[in-house]
C-alpha atoms as a PDB file:
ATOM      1  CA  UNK A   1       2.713  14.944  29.978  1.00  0.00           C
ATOM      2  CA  UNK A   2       3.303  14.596  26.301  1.00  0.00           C
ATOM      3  CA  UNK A   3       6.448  12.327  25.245  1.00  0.00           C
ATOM      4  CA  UNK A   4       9.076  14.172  23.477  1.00  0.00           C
ATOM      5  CA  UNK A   5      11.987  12.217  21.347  1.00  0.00           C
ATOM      6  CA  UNK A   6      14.375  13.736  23.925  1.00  0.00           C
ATOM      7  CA  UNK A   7      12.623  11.504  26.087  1.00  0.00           C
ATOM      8  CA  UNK A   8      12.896   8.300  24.637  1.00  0.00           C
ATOM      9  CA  UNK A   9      16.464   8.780  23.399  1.00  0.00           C
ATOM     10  CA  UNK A  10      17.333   9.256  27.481  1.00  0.00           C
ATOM     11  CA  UNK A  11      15.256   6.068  27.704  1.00  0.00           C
ATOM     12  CA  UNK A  12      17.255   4.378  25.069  1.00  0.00           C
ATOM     13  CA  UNK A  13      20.390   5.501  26.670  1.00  0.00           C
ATOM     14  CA  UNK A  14      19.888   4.014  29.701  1.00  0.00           C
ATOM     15  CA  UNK A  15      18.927   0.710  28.525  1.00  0.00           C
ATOM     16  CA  UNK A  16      21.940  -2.224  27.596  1.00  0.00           C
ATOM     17  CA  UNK A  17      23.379  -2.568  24.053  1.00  0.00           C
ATOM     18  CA  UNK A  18      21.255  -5.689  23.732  1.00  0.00           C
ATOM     19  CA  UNK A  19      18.061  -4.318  24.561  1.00  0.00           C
ATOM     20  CA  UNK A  20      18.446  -1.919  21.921  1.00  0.00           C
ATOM     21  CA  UNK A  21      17.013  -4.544  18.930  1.00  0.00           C
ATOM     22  CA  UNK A  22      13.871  -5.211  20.815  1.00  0.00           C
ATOM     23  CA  UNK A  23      13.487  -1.737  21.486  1.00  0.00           C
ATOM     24  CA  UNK A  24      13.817  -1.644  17.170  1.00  0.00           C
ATOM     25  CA  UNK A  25      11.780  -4.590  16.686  1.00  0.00           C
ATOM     26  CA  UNK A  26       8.770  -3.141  18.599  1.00  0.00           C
ATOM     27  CA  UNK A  27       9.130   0.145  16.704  1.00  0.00           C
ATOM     28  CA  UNK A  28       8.982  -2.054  13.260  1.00  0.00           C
ATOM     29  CA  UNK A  29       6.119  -3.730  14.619  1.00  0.00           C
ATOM     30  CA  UNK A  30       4.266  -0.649  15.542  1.00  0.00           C
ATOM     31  CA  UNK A  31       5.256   1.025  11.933  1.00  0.00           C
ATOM     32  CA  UNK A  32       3.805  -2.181  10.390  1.00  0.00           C
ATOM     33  CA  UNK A  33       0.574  -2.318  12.441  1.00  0.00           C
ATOM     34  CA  UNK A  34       0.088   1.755  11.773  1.00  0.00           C
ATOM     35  CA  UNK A  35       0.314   1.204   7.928  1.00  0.00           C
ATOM     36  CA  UNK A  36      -1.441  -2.013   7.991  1.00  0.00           C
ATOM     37  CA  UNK A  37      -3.926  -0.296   8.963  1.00  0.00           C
ATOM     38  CA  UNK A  38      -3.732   2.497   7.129  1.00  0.00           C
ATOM     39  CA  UNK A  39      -3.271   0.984   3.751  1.00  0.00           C
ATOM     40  CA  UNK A  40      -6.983  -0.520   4.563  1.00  0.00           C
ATOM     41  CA  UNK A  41      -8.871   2.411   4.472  1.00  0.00           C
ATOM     42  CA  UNK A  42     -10.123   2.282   0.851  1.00  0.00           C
ATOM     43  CA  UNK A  43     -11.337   6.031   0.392  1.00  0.00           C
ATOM     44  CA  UNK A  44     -15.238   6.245  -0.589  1.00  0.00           C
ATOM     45  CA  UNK A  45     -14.352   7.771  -4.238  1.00  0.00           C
ATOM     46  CA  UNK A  46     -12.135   4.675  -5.490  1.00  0.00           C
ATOM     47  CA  UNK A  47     -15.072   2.573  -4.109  1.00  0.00           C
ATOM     48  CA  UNK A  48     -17.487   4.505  -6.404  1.00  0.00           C
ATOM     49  CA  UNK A  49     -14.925   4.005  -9.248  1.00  0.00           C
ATOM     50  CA  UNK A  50     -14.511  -0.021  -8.481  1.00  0.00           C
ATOM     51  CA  UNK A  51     -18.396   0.008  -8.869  1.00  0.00           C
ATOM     52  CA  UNK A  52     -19.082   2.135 -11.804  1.00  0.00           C
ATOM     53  CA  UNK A  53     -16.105   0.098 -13.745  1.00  0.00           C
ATOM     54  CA  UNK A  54     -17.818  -3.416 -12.746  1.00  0.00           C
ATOM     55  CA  UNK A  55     -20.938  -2.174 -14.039  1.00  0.00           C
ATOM     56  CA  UNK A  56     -19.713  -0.826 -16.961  1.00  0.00           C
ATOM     57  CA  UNK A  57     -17.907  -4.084 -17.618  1.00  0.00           C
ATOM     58  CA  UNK A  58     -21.781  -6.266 -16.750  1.00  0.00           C
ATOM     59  CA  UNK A  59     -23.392  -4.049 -19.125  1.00  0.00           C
ATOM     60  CA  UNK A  60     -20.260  -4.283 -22.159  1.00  0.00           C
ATOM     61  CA  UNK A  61     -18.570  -7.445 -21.765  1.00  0.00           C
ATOM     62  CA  UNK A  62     -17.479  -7.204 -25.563  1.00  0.00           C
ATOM     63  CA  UNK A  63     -15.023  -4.139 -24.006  1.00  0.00           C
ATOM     64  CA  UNK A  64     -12.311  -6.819 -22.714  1.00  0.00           C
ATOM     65  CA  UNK A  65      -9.871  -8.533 -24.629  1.00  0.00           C
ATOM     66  CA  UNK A  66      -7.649 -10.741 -23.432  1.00  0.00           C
ATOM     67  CA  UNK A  67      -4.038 -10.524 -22.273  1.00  0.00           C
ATOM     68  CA  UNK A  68      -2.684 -11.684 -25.596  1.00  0.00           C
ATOM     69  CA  UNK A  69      -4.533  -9.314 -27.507  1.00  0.00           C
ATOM     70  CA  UNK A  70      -3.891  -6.343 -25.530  1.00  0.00           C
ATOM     71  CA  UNK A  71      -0.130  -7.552 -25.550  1.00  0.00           C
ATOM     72  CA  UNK A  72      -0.277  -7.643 -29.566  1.00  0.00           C
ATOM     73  CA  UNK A  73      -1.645  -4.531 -29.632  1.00  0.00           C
ATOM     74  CA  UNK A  74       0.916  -3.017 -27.772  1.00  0.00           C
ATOM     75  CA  UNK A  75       3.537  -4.441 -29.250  1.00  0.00           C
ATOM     76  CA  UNK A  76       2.028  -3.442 -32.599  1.00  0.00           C
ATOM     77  CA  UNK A  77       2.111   0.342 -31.152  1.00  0.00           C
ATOM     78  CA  UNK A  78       5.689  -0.132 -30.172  1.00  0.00           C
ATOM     79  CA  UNK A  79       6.664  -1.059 -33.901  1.00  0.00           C
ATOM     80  CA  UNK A  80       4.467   1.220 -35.316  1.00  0.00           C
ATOM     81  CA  UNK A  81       2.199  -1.385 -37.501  1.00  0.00           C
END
């Protein structure tokens, strides 16, 4: 038998007032263990992309620059020098 929200609202309606934030904190728990998991699961194309930008950046270190000179150059973009 499949469990319908009908169902678990007549559930919740029988239980006590003070029953009512367990019954909450178990649903927050579940939400959190879902998406935990969820957020996880790196897809196989941004794994691909990961790789191909660490080997790009073996093979050209020269491409970085460091945080104050991409923050000069930004704020040289924003003032239009």
């Amino acid at each position: 038998m499949e469990i319908t929200i009908k169902d678990i609202e007549s559930n919740l309606e029988t239980l006590p007032k003070e029953f009512l934030y367990e019954v909450n904190d178990f649903i927050d728990f579940l939400k959190y263990k879902y998406f935990k998991e969820k957020q996880s699961e790196v897809p196989e194309w941004q794994k691909d992309e990961v790789r191909k930008r660490v080997k790009y950046s073996q093979d050209h270190p020269e491409s970085f620059v460091s945080e104050s000179e991409m923050d000069e150059y930004l704020n040289n973009l924003e003032s239009g020098d």
